[in-house]
Every structure is written in C-alpha cells, then in structure tokens.
C-alpha atoms as a PDB file:
ATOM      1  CA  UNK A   1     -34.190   5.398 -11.768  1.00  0.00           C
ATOM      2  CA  UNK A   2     -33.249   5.821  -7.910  1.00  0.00           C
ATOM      3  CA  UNK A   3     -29.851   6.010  -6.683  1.00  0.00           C
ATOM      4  CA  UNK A   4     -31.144   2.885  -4.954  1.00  0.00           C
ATOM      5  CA  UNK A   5     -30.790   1.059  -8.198  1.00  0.00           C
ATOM      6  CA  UNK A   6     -26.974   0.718  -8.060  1.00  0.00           C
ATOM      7  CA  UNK A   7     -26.713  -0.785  -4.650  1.00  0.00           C
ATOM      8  CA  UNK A   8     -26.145   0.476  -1.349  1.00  0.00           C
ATOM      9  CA  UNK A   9     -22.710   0.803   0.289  1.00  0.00           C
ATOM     10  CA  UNK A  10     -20.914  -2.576   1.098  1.00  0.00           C
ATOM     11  CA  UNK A  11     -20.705  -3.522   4.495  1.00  0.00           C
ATOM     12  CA  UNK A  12     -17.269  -4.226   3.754  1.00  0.00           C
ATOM     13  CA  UNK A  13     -16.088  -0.421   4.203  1.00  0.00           C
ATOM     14  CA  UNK A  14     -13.006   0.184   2.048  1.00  0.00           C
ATOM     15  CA  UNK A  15     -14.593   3.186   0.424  1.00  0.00           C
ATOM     16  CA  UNK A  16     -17.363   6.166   1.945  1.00  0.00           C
ATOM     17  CA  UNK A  17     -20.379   6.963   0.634  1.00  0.00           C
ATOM     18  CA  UNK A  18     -21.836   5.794  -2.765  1.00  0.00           C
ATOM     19  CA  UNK A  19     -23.701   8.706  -3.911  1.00  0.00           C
ATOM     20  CA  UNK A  20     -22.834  12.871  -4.713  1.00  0.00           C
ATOM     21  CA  UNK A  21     -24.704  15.458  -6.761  1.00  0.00           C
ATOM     22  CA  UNK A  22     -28.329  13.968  -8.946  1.00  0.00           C
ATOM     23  CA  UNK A  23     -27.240  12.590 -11.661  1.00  0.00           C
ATOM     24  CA  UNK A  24     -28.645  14.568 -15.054  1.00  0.00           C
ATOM     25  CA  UNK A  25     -31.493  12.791 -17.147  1.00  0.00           C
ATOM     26  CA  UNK A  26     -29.014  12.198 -19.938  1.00  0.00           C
ATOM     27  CA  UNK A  27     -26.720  10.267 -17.257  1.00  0.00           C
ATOM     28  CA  UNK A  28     -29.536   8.363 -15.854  1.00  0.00           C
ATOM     29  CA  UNK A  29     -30.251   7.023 -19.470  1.00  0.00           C
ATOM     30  CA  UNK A  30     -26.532   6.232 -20.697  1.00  0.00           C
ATOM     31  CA  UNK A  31     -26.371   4.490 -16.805  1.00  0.00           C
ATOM     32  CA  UNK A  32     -29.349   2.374 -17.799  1.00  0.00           C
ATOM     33  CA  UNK A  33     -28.149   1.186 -21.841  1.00  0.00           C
ATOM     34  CA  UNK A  34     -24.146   1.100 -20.738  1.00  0.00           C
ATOM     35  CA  UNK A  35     -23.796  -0.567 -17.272  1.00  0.00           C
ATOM     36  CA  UNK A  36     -25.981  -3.696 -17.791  1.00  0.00           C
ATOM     37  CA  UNK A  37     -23.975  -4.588 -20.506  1.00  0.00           C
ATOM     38  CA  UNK A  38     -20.139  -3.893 -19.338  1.00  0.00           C
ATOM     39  CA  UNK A  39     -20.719  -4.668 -15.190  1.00  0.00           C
ATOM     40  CA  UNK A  40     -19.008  -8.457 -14.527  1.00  0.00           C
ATOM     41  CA  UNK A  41     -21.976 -10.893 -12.831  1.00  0.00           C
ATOM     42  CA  UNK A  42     -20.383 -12.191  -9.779  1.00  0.00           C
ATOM     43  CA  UNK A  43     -23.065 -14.177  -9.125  1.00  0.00           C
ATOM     44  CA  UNK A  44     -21.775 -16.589 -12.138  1.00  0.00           C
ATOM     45  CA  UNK A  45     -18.613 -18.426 -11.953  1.00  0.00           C
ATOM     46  CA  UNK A  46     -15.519 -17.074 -12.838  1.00  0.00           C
ATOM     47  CA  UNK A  47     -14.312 -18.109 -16.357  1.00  0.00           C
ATOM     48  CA  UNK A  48     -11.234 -20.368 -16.238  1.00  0.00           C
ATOM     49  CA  UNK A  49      -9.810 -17.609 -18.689  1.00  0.00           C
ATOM     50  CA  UNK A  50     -10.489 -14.305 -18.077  1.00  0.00           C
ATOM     51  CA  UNK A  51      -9.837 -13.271 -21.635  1.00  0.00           C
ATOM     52  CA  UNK A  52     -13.333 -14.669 -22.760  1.00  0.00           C
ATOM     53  CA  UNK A  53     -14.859 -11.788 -20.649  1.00  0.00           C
ATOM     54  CA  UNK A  54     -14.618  -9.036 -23.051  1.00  0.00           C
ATOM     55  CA  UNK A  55     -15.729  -8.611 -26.725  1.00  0.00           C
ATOM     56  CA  UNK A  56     -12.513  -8.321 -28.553  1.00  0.00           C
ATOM     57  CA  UNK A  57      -9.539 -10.709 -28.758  1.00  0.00           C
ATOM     58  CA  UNK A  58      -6.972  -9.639 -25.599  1.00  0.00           C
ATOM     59  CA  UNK A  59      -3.533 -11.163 -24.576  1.00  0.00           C
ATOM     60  CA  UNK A  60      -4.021 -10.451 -20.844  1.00  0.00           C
ATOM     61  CA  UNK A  61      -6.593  -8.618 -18.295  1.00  0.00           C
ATOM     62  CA  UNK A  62      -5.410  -5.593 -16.020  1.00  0.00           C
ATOM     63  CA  UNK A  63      -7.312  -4.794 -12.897  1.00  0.00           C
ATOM     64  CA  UNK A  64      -8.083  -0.579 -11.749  1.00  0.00           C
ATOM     65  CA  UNK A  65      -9.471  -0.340  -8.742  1.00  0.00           C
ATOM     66  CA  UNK A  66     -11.386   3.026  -8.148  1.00  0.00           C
ATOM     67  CA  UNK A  67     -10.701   4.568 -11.335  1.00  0.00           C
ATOM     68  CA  UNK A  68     -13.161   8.067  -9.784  1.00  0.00           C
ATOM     69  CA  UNK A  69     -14.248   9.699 -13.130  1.00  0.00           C
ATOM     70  CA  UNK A  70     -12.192   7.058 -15.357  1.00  0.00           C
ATOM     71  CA  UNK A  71      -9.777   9.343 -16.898  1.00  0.00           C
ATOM     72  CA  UNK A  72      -6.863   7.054 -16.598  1.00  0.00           C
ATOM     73  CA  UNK A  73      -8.754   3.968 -16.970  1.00  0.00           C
ATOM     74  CA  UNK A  74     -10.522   4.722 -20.157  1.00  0.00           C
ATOM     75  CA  UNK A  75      -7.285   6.081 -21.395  1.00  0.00           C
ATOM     76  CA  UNK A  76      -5.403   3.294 -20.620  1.00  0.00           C
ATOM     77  CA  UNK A  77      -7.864   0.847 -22.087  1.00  0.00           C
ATOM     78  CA  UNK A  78      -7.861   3.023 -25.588  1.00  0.00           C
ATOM     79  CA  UNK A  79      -3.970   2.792 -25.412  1.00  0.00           C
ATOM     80  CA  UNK A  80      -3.832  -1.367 -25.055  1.00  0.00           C
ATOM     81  CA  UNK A  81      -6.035  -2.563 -27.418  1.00  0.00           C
ATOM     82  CA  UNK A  82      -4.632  -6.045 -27.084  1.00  0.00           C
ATOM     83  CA  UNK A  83      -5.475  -5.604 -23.067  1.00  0.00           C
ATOM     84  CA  UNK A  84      -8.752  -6.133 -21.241  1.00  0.00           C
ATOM     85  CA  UNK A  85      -9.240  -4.065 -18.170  1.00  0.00           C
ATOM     86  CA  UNK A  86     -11.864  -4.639 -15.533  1.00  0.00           C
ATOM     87  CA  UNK A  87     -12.529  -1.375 -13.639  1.00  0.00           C
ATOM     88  CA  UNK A  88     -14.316  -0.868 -10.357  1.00  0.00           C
ATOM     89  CA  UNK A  89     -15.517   2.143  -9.027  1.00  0.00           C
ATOM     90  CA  UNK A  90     -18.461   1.996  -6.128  1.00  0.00           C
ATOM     91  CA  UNK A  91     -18.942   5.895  -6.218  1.00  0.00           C
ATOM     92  CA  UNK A  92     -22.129   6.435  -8.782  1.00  0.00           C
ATOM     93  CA  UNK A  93     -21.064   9.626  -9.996  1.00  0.00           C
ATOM     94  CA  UNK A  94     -17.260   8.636 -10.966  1.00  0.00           C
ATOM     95  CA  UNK A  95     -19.218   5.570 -13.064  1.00  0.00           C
ATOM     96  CA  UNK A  96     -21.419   7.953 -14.407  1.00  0.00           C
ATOM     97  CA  UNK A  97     -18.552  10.025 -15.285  1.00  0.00           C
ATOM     98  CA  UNK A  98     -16.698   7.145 -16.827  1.00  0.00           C
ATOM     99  CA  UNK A  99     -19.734   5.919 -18.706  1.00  0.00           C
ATOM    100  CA  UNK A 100     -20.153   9.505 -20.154  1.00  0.00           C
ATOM    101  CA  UNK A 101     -16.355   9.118 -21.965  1.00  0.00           C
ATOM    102  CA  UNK A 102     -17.267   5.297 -22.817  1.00  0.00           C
ATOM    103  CA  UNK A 103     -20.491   6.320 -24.652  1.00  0.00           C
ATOM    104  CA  UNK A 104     -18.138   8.412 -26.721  1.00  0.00           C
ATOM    105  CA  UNK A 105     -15.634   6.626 -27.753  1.00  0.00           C
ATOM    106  CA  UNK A 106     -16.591   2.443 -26.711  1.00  0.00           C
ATOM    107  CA  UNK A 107     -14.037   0.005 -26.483  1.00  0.00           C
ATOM    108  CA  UNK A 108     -14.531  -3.318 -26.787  1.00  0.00           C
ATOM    109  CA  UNK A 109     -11.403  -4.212 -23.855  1.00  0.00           C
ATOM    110  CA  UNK A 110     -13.627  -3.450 -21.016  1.00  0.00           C
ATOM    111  CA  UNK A 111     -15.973  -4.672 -17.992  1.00  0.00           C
ATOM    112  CA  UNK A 112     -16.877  -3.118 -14.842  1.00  0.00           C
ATOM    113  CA  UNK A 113     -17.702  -3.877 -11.576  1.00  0.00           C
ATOM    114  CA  UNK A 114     -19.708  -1.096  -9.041  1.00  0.00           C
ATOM    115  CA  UNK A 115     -18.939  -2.372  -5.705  1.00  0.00           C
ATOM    116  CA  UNK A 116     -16.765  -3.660  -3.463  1.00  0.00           C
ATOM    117  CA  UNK A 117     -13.007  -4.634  -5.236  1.00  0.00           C
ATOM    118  CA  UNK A 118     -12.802  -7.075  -2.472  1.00  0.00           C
ATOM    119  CA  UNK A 119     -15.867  -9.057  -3.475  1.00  0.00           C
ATOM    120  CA  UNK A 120     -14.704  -8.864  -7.498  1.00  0.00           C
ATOM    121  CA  UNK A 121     -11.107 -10.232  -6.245  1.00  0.00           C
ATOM    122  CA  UNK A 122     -12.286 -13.290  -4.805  1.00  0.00           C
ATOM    123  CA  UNK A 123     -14.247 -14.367  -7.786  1.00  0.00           C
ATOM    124  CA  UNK A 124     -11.197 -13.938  -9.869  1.00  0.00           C
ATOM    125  CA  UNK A 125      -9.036 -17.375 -10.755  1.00  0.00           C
ATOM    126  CA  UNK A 126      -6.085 -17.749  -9.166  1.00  0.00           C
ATOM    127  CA  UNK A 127      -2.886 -15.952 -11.348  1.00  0.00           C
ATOM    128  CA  UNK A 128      -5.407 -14.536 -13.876  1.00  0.00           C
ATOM    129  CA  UNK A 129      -4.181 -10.834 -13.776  1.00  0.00           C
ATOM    130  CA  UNK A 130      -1.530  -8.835 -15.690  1.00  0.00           C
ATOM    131  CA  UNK A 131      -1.359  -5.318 -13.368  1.00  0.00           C
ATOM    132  CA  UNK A 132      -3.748  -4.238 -10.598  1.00  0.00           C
ATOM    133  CA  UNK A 133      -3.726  -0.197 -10.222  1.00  0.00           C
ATOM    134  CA  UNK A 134      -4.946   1.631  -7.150  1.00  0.00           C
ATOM    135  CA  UNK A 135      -4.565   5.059  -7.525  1.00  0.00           C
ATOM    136  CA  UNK A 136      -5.150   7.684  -4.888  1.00  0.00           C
ATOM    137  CA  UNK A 137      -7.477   5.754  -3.155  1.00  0.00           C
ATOM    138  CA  UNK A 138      -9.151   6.964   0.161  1.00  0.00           C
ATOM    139  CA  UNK A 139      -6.195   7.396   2.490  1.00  0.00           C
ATOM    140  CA  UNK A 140      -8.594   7.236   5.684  1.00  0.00           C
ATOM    141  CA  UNK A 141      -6.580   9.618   7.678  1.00  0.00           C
ATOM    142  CA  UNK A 142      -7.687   9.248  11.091  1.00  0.00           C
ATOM    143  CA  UNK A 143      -6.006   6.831  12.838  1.00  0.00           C
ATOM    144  CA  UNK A 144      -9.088   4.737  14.289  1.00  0.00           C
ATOM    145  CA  UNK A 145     -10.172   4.711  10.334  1.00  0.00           C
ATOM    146  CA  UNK A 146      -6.821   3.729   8.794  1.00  0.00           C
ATOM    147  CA  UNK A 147      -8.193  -0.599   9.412  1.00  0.00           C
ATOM    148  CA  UNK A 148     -10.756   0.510   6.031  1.00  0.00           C
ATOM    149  CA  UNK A 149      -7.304   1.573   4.127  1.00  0.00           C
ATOM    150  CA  UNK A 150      -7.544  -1.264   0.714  1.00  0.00           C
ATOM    151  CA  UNK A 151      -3.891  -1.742   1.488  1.00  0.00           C
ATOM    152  CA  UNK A 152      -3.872  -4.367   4.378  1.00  0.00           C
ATOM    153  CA  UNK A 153      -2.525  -7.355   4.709  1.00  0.00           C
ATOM    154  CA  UNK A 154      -5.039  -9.638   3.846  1.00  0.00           C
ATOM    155  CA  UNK A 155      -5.816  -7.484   0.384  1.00  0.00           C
ATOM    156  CA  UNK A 156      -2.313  -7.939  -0.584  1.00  0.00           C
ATOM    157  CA  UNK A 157      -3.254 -11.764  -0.095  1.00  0.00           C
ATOM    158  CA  UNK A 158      -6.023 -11.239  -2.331  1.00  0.00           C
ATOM    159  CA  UNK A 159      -3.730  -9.752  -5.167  1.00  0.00           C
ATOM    160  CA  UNK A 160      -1.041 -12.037  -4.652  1.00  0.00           C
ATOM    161  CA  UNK A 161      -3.528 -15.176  -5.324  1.00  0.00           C
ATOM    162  CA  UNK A 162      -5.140 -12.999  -8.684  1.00  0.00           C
ATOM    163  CA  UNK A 163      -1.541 -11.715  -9.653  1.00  0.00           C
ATOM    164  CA  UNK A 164       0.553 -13.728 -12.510  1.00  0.00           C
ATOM    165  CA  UNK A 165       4.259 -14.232 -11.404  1.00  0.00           C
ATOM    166  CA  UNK A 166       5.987 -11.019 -12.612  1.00  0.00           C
ATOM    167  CA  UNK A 167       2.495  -8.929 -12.759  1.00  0.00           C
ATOM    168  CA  UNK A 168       2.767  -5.128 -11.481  1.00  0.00           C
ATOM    169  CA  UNK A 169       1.088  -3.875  -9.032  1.00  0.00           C
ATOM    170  CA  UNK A 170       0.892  -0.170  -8.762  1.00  0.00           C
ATOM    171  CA  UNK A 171       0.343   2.583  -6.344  1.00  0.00           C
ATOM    172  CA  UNK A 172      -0.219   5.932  -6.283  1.00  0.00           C
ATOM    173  CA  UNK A 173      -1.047   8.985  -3.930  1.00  0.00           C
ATOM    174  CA  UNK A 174      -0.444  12.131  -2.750  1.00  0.00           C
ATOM    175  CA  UNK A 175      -0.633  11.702   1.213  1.00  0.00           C
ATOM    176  CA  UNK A 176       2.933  10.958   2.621  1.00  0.00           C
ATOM    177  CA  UNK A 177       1.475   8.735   5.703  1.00  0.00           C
ATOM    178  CA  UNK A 178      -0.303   6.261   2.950  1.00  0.00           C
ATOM    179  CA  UNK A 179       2.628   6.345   0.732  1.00  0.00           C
ATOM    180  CA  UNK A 180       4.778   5.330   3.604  1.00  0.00           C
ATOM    181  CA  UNK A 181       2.069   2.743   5.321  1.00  0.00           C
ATOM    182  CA  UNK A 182       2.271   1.120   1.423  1.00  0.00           C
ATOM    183  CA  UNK A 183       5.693   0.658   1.260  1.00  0.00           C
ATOM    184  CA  UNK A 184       5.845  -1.186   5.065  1.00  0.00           C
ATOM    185  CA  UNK A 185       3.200  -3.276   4.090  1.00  0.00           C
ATOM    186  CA  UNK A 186       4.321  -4.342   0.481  1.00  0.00           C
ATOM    187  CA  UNK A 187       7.490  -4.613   2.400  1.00  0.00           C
ATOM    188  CA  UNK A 188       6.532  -6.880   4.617  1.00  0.00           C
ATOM    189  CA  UNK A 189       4.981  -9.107   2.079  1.00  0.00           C
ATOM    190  CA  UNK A 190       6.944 -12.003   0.703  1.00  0.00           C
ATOM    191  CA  UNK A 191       4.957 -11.822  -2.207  1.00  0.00           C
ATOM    192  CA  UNK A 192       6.099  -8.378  -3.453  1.00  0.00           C
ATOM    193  CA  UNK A 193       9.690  -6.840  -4.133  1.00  0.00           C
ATOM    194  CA  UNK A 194       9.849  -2.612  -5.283  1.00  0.00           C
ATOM    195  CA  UNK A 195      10.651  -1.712  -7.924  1.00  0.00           C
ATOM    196  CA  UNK A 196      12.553   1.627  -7.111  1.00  0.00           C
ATOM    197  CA  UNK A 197      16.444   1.920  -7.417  1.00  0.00           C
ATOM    198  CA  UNK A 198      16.456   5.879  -6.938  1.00  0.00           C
ATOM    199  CA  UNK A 199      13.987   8.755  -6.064  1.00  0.00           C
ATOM    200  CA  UNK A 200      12.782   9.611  -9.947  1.00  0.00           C
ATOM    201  CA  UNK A 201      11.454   6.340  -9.643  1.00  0.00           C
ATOM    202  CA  UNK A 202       8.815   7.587  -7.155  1.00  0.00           C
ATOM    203  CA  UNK A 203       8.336  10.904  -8.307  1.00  0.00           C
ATOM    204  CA  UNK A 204       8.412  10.568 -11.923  1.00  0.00           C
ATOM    205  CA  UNK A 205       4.364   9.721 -13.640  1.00  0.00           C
ATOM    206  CA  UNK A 206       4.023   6.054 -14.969  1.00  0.00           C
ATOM    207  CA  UNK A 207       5.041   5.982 -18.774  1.00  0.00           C
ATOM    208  CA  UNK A 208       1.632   7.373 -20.447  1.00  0.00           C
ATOM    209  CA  UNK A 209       0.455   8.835 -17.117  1.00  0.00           C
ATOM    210  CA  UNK A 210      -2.469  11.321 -18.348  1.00  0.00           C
ATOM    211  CA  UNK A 211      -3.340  12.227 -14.962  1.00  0.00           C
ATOM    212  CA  UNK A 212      -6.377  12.687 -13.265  1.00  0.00           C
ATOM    213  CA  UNK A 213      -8.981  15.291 -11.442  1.00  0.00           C
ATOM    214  CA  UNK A 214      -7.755  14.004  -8.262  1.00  0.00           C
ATOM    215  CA  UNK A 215      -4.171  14.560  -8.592  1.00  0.00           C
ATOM    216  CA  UNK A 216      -4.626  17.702 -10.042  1.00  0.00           C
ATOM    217  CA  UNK A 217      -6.271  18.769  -7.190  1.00  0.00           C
ATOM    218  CA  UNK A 218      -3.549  17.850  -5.013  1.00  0.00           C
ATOM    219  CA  UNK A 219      -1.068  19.702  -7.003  1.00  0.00           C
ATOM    220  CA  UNK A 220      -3.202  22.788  -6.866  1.00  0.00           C
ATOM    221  CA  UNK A 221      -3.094  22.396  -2.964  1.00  0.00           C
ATOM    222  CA  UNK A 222       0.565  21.832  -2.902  1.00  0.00           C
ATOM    223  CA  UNK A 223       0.583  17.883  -1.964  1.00  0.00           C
ATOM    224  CA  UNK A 224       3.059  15.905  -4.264  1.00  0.00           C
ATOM    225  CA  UNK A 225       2.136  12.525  -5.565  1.00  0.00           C
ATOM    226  CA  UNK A 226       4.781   9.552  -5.411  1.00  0.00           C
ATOM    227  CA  UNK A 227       4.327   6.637  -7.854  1.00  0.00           C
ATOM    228  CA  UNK A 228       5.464   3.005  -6.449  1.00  0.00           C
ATOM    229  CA  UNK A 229       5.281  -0.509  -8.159  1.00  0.00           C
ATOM    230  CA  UNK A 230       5.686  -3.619  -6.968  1.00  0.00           C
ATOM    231  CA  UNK A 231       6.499  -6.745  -8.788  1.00  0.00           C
ATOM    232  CA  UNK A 232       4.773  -9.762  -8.159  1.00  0.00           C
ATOM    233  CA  UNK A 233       7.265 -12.484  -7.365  1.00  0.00           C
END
C-alpha cells in the first residue's frame, strides 16, 4: 500500500503535511483490515441520528478533532461506553498510531474520519453533537499563517450549527498567543459563553485527562498548557 492510498492533503489547509516516518508492514496491514471499516463515508448522507453510526447502543456522539496518536481519544471512548465518538486525524502516522491501540483493545463507540474536520462538519445534522474537542492543534505561529488556525470564525459557525444547546466545546494548548486568539474569538461569538470563574479552571486537566505525547512534550520544554471550555448556548 502507498501513502497515496489515504489521500493527499486537503486543499482546505487547516493542518501540514499528511505523511512522517514508513509506516512498518504490521501497520500497513492493521491500516488495511481497521480503517475501511471504522472511517465515516461522506459521500453518503448523513443519518438523521447520528447514534445509528456506530455498532453499539450510545446516548449521544462526541466529536475529537486531531486526536495525533489517539491517546486521549481511545481513552475517552473506553471510559463512555454509552458515548460514540467520531475522531479525525489527517496525519497517517497518528491514525496508524491510534489504529495500533484500537486493534488491541476495539470498541464498538467509534468511527473515524482521515481528512479534513471541516469537510466531516458539514455533513453532520444540524444539533447532532454532545462535545467537540480540539486539543493542541497546530497553532500556525507565523502571523501570515495564523488564517489556517481551525479556530476562525466561520469554524465556530460550523460547531455552533453541529453543537446541541448546552454541548461543550473544549480547547486545549500550550502556546499562550493561540490560547489567547481562542478566547477573543469564542468571545466574540454569540454562540459560546466560558466556562471559567477563576484561574484553576484553566490550568487544572479536564476530569479524566490522561494526557498526551504532545503535551508532554511541552512540559518537558517548559510551555504550560491551559484548558478552556465553552458552553454552547
């Protein structure tokens, strides 16, 4: 299987490149028997309910959006049982990585999608979402890039249409200027009030936080995360 196999990077540029280090025979395979069967088809309509996308019986569907190796994503799926999670993650080797921990312990509470978020949003129904997570995504740091930063004004649109009324939306990362451009912009939308009445509610890990490889790196480098969640009004 060629790397070309998975798609090319969107023209849409919210994330950089789609490929890293050659993936190992053994990843190849599990690639070829696990992806077919979890990745959403976007090319069929949307299901009224989202619920009927997934194999076991779930009370609502949570959104991560670039989960990178899937640590939280798989962990948070194994903790909610009851909750289906659609994952999306456009860099092959953070699927591969993902579909690694899947092929040890499967869960029947999850789909995925390997491109663009943006085109996966706009096939969702309107209100169909519990939580959407973006979690130290790229932060795009020079200025002329900071336009391909997911938090804009017209994705918040896009997650204000898929959000339920009272549905989280959370944020996370370790570069002050992104942190900062979040708030202004979730700020500025009527659609979203903080949730944040002191400063452990920024610093302090979401309940169940396990972390992740990025994060950890950060730490190591002496970069603190903050933690911010809006509430869908």
């Amino acid at each position: 299987m060629t790397k070309h196999e998975w798609g090319e990077r969107a023209t849409e540029a919210f994330f950089g490149r789609r490929h890293g280090k050659t993936l190992s025979p053994a990843q190849i395979e599990r690639m070829k028997a696990r992806l077919p069967t979890l990745k959403i088809d976007l090319e069929t309509p949307a299901p009224t309910d989202l619920r009927s996308l997934f194999g076991a019986d779930v009370d609502d569907v949570r959104l991560e959006i670039g989960f990178g190796g899937g640590e939280h994503f798989h962990h948070e799926a194994a903790r909610f049982a009851a909750v289906g999670f659609i994952g999306v993650e456009p860099f092959v080797n953070g699927m591969a990585k993902f579909i690694g921990s899947f092929d040890k312990v499967p869960l029947a509470n999850v789909r995925l999608h390997d491109d663009d978020a943006t085109e996966l949003l706009d096939w969702l129904p309107d209100a169909s979402l519990a939580g959407i997570d973006l979690f130290y995504p790229d932060p795009w740091t020079k200025r002329r890039h900071w336009k391909r930063r997911f938090v804009s004004p017209v994705n918040l649109d896009r997650f204000a249409r898929v959000l339920k009324p009272g549905a989280r939306f959370r944020f996370a990362s370790d570069i002050d200027h992104y942190v900062n451009w979040t708030l202004l912009h979730c700020r500025a939308h009527d659609a979203f009030d903080w949730q944040a009445k002191g400063p452990d509610d920024w610093r302090r890990p979401y309940e169940g936080w396990p972390g992740t490889r990025y994060e950890a790196k950060a730490m190591r480098e002496g970069r603190v995360p903050a933690y911010l969640t809006f509430i869908r009004r």
